[in-house]
PDB file of N, CA and C in Angstrom:
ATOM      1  N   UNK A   1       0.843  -1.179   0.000  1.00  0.00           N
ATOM      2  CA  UNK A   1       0.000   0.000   0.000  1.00  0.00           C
ATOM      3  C   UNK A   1       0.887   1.241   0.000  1.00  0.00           C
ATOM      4  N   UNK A   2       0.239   2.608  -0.671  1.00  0.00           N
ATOM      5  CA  UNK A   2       1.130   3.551  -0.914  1.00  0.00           C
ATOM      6  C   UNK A   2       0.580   4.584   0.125  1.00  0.00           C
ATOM      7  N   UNK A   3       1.478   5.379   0.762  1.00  0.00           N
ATOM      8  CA  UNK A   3       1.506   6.235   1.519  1.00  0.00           C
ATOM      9  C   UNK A   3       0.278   7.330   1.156  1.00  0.00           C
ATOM     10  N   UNK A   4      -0.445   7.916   2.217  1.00  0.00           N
ATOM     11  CA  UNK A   4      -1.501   8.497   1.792  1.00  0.00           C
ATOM     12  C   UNK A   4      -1.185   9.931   1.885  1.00  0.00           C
ATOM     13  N   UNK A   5      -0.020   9.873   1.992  1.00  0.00           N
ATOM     14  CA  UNK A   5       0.439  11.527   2.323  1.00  0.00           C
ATOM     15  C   UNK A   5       2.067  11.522   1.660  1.00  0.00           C
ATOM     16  N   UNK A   6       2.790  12.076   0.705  1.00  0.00           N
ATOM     17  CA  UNK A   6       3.952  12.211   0.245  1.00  0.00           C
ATOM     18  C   UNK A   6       4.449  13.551   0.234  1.00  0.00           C
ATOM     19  N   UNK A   7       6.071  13.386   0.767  1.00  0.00           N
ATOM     20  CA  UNK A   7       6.641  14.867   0.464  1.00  0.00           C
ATOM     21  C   UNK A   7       6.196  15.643  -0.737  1.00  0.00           C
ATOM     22  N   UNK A   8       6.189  16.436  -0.429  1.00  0.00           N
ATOM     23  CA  UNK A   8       5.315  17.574  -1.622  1.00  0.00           C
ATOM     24  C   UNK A   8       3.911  18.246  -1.581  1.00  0.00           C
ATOM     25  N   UNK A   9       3.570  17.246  -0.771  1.00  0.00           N
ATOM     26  CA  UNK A   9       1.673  17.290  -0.491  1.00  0.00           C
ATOM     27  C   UNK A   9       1.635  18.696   0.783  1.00  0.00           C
ATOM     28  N   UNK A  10       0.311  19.402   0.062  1.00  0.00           N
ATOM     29  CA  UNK A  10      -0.205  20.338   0.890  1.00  0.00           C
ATOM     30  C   UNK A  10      -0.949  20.229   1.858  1.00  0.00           C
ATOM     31  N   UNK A  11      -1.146  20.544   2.992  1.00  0.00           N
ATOM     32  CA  UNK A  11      -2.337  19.575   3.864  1.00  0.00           C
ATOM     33  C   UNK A  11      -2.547  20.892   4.705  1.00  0.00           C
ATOM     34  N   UNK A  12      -4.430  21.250   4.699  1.00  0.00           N
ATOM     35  CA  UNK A  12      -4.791  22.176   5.250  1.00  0.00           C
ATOM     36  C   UNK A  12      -5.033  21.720   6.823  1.00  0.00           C
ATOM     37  N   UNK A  13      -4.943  22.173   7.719  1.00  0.00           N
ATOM     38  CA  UNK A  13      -4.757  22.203   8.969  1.00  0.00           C
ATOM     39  C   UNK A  13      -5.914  23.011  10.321  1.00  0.00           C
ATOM     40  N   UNK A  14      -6.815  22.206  10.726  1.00  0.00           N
ATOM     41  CA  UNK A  14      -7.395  23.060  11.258  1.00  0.00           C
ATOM     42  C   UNK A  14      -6.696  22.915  12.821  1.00  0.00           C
ATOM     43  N   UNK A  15      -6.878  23.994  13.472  1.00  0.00           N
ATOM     44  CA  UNK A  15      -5.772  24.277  14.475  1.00  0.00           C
ATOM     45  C   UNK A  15      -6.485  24.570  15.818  1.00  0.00           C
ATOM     46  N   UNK A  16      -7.606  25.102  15.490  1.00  0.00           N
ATOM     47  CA  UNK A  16      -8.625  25.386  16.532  1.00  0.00           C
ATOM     48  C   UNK A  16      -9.063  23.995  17.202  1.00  0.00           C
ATOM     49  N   UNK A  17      -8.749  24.077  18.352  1.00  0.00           N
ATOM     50  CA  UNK A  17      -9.364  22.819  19.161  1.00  0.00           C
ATOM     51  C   UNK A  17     -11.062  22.639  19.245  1.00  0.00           C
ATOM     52  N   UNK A  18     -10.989  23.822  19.388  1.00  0.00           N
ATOM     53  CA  UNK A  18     -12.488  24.270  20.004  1.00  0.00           C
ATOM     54  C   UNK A  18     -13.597  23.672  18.515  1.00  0.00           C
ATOM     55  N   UNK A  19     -12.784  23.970  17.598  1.00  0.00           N
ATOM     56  CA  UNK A  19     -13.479  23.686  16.751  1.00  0.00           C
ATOM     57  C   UNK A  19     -13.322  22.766  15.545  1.00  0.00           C
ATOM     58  N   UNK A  20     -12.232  22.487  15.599  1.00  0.00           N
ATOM     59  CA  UNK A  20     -11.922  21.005  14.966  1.00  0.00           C
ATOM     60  C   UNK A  20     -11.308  19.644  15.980  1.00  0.00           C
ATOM     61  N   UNK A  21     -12.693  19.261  16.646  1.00  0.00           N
ATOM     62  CA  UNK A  21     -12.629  18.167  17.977  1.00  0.00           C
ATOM     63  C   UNK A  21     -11.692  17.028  17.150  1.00  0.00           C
ATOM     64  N   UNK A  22     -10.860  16.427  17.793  1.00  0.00           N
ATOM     65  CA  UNK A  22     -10.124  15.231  17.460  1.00  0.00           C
ATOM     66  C   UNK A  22     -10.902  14.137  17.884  1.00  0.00           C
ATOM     67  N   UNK A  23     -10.855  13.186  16.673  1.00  0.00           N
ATOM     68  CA  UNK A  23     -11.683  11.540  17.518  1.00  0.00           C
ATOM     69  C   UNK A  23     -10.656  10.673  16.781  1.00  0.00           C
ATOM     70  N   UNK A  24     -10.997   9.430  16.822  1.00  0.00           N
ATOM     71  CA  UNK A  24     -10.183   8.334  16.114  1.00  0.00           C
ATOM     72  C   UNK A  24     -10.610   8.026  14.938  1.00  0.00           C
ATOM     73  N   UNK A  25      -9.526   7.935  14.371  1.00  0.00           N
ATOM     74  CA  UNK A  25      -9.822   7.882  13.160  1.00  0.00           C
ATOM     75  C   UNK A  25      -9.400   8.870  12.224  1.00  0.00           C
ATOM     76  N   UNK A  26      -9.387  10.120  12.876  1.00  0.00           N
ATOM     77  CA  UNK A  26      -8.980  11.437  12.279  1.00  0.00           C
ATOM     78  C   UNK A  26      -6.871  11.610  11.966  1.00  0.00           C
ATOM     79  N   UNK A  27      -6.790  12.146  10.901  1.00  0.00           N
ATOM     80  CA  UNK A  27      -5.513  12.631  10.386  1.00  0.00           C
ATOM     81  C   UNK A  27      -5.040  13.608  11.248  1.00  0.00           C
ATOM     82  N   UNK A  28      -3.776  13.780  12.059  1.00  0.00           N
ATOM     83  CA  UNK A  28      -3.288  14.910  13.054  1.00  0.00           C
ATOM     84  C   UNK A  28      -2.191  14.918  12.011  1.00  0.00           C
ATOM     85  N   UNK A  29      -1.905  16.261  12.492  1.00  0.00           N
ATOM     86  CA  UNK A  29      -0.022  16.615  12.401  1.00  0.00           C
ATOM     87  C   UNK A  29       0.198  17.046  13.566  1.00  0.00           C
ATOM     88  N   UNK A  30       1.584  16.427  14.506  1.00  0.00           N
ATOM     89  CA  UNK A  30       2.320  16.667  15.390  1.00  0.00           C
ATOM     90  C   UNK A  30       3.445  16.528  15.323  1.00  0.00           C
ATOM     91  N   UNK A  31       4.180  17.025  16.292  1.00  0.00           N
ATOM     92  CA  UNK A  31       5.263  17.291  17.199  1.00  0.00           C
ATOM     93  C   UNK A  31       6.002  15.792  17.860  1.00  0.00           C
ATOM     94  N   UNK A  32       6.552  15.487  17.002  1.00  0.00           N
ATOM     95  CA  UNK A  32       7.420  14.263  17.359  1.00  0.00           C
ATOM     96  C   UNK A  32       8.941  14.495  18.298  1.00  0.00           C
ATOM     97  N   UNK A  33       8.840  14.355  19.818  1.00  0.00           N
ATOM     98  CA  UNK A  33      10.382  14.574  19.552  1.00  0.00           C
ATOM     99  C   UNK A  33      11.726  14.394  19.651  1.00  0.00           C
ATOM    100  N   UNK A  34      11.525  13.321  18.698  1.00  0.00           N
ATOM    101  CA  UNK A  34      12.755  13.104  17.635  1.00  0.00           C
ATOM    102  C   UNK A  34      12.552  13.268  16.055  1.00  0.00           C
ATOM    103  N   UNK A  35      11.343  12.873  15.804  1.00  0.00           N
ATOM    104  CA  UNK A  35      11.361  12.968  14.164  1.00  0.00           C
ATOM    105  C   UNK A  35      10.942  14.088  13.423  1.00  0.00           C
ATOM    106  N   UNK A  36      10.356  15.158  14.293  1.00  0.00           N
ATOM    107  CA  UNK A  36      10.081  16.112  14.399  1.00  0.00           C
ATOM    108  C   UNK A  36       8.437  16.484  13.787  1.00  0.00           C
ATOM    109  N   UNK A  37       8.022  17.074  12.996  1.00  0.00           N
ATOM    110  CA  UNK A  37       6.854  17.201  12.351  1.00  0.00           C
ATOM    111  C   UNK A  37       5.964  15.597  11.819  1.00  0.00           C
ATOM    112  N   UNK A  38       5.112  15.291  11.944  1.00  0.00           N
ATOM    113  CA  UNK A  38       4.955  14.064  11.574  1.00  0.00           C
ATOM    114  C   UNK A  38       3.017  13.988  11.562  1.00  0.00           C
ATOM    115  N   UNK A  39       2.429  13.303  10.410  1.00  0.00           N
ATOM    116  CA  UNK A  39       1.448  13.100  10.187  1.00  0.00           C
ATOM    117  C   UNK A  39       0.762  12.094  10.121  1.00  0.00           C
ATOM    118  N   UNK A  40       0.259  11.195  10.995  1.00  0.00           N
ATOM    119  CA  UNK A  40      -0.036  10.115  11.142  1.00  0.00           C
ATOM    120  C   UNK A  40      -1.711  10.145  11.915  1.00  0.00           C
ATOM    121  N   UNK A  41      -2.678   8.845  11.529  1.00  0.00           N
ATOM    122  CA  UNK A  41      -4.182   8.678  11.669  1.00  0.00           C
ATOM    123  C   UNK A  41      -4.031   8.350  13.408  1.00  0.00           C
ATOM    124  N   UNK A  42      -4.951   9.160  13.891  1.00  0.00           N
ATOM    125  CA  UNK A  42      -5.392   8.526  15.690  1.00  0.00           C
ATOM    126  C   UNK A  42      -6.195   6.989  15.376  1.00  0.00           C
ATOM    127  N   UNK A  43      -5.512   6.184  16.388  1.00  0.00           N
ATOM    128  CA  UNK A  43      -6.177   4.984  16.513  1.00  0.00           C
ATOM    129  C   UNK A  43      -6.845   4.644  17.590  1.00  0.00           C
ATOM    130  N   UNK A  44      -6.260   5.410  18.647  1.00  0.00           N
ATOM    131  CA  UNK A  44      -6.927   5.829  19.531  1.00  0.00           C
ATOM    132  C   UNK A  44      -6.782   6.761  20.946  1.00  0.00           C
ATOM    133  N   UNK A  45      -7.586   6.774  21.906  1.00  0.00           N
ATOM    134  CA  UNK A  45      -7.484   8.411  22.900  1.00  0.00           C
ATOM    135  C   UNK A  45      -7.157   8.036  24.115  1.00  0.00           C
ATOM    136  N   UNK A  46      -6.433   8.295  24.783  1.00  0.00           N
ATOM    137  CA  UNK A  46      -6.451   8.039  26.418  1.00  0.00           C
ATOM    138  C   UNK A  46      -6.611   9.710  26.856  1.00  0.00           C
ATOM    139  N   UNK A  47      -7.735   9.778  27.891  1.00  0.00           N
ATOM    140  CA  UNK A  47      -8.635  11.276  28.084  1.00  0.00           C
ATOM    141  C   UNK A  47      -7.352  11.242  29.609  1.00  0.00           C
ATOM    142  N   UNK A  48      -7.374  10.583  30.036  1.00  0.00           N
ATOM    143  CA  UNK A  48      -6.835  10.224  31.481  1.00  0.00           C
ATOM    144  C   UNK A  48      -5.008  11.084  31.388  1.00  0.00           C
ATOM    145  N   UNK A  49      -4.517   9.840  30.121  1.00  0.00           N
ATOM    146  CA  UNK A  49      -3.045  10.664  30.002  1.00  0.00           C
ATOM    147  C   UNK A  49      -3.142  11.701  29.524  1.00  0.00           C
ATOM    148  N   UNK A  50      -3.529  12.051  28.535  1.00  0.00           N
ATOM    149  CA  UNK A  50      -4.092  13.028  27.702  1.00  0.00           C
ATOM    150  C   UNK A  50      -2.811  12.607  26.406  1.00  0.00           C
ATOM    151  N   UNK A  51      -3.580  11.439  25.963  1.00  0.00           N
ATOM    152  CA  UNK A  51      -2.672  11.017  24.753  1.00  0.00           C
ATOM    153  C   UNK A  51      -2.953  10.571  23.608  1.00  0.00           C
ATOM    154  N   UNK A  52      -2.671  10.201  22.450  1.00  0.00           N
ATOM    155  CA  UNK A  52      -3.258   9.866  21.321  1.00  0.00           C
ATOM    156  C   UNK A  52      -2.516   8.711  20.755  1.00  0.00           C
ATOM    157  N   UNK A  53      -3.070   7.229  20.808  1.00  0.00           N
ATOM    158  CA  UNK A  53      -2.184   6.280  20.049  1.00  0.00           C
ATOM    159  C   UNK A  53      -2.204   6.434  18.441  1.00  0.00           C
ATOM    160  N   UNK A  54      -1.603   6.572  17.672  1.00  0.00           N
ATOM    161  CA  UNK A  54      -1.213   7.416  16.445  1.00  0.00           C
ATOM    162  C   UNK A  54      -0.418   6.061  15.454  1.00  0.00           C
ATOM    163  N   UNK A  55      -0.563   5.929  14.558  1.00  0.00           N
ATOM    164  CA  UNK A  55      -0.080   4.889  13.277  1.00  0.00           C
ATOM    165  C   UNK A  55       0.028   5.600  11.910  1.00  0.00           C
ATOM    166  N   UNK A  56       1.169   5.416  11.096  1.00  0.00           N
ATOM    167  CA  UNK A  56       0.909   5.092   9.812  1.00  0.00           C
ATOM    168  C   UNK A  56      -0.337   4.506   8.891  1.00  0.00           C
ATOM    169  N   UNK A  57      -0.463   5.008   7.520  1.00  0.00           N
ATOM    170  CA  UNK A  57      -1.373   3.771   6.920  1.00  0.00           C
ATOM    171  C   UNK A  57      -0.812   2.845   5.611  1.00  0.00           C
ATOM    172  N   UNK A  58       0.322   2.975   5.761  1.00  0.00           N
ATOM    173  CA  UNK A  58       0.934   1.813   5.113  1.00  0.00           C
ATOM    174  C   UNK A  58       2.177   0.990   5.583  1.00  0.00           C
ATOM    175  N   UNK A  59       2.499  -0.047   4.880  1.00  0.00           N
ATOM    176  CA  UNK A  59       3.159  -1.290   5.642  1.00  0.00           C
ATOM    177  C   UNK A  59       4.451  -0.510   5.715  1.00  0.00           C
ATOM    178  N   UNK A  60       4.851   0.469   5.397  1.00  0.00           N
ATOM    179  CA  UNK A  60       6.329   0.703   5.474  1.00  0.00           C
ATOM    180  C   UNK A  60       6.199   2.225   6.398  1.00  0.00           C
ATOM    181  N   UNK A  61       5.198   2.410   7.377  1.00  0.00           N
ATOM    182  CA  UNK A  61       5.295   3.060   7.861  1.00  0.00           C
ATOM    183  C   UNK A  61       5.550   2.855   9.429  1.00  0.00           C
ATOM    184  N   UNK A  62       6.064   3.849  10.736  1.00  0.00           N
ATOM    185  CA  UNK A  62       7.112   3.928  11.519  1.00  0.00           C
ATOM    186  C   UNK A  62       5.867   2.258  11.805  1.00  0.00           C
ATOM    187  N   UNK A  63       6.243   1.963  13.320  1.00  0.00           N
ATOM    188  CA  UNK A  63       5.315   0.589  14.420  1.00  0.00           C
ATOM    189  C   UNK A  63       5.042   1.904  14.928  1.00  0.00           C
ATOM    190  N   UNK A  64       3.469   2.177  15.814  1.00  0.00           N
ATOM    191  CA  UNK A  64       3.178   3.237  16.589  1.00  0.00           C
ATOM    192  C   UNK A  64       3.832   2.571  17.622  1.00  0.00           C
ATOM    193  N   UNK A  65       4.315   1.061  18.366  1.00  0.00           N
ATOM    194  CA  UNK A  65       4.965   1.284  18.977  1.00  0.00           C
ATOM    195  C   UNK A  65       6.646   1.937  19.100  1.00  0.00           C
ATOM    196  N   UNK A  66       7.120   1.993  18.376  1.00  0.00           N
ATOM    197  CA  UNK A  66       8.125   2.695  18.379  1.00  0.00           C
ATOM    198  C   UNK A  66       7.623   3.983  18.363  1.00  0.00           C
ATOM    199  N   UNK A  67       6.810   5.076  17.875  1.00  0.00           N
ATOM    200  CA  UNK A  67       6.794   6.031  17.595  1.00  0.00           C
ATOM    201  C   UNK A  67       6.080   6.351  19.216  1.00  0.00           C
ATOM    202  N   UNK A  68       5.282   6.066  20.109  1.00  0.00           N
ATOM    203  CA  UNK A  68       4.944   5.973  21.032  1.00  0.00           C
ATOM    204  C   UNK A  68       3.835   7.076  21.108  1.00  0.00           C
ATOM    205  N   UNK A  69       3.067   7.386  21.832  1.00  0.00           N
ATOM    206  CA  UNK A  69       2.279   8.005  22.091  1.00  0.00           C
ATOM    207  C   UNK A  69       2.396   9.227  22.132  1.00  0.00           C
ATOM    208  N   UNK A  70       1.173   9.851  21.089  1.00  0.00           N
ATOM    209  CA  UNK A  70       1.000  11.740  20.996  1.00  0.00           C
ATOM    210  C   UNK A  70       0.736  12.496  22.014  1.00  0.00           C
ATOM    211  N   UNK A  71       1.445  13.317  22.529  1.00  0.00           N
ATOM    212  CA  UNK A  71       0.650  13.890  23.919  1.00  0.00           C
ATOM    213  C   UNK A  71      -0.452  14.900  22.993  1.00  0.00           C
ATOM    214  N   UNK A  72      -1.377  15.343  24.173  1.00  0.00           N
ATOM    215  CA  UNK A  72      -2.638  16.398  23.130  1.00  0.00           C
ATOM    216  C   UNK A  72      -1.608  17.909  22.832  1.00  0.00           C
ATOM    217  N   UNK A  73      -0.588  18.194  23.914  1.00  0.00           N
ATOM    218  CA  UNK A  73      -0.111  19.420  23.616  1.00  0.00           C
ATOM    219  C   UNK A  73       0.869  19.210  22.524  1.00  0.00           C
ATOM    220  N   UNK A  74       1.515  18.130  21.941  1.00  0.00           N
ATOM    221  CA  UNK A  74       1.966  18.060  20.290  1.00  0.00           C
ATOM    222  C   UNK A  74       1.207  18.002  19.449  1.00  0.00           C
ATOM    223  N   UNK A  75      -0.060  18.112  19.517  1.00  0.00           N
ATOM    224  CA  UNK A  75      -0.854  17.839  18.349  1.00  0.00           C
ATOM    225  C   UNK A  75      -1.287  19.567  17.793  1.00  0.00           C
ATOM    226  N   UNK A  76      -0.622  19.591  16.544  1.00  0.00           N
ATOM    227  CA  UNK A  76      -1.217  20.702  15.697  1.00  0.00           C
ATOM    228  C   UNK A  76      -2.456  21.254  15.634  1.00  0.00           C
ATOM    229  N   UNK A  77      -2.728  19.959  14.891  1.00  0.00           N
ATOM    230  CA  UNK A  77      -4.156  20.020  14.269  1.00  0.00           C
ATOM    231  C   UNK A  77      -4.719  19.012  13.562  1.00  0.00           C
ATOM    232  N   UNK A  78      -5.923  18.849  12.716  1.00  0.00           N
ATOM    233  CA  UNK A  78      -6.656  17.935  12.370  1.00  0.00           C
ATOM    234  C   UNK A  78      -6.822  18.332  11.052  1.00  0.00           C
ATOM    235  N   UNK A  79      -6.323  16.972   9.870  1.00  0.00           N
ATOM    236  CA  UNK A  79      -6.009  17.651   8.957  1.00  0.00           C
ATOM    237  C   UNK A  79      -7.233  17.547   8.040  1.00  0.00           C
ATOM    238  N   UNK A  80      -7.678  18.891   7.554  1.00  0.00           N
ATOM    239  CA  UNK A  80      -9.159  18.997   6.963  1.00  0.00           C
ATOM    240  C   UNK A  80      -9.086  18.737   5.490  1.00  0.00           C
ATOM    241  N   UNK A  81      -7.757  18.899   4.704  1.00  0.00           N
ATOM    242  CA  UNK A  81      -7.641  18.972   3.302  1.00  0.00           C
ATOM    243  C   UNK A  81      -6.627  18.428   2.825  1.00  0.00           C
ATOM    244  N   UNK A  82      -6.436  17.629   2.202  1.00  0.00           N
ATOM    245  CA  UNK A  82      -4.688  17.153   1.423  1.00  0.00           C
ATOM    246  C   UNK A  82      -4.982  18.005   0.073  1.00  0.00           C
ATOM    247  N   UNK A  83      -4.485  17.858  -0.416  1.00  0.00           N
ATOM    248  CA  UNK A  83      -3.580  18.300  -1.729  1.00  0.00           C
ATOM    249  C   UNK A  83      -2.793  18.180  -2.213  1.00  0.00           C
ATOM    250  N   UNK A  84      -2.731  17.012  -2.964  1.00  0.00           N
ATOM    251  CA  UNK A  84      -1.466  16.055  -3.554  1.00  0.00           C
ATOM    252  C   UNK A  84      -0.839  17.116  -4.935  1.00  0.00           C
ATOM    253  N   UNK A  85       0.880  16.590  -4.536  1.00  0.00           N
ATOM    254  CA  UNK A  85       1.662  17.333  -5.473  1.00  0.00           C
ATOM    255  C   UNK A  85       1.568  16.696  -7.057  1.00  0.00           C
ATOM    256  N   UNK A  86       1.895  16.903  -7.937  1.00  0.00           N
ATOM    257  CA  UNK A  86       1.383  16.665  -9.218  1.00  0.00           C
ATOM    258  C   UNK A  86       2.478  15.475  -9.203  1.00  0.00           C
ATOM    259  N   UNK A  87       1.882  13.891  -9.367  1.00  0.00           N
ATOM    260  CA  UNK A  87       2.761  12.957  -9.741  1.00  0.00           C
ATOM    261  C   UNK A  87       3.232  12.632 -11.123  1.00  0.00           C
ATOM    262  N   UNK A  88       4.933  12.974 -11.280  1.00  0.00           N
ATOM    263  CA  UNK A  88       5.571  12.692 -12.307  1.00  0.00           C
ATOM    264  C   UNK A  88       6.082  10.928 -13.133  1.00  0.00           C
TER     265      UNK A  88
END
């Protein structure tokens, strides 16, 4: 399976908490830190830690266990729009 997001791609960002609620299932961009910026689907929420278990959607993407858990204060936003770069 091919990556649903590739360098080049535009991705609109809603940033407002208040108004773009995160659930599972939803596309974030966060604050990784070590890998730094990173865009990966919620799989699921812990309200308690205040965390987000977070995955790839293809086979060559990070193990969410290695990548470990999103805290809510790395999370950007919820991504409302892609916009793929023109494939050559």
């Amino acid at each position: 399976m091919e990556p649903s997001y590739r360098s080049g791609d535009y991705v609109l960002v809603g940033a407002a908490r208040w108004l773009f609620r995160i659930r599972t299932g939803d596309v974030v961009v966060y604050e990784h830190p070590r890998l730094g910026v990173l865009i990966k689907r919620v799989l699921a929420e812990d309200r308690q830690r205040r965390e987000y278990t977070v995955a790839g959607t293809h086979a060559e993407s990070t193990d969410p266990d290695s990548l470990g858990p999103a805290a809510f204060s790395s999370v950007i936003g919820r991504v409302l729009l892609r916009i793929a770069r023109p494939r050559s």
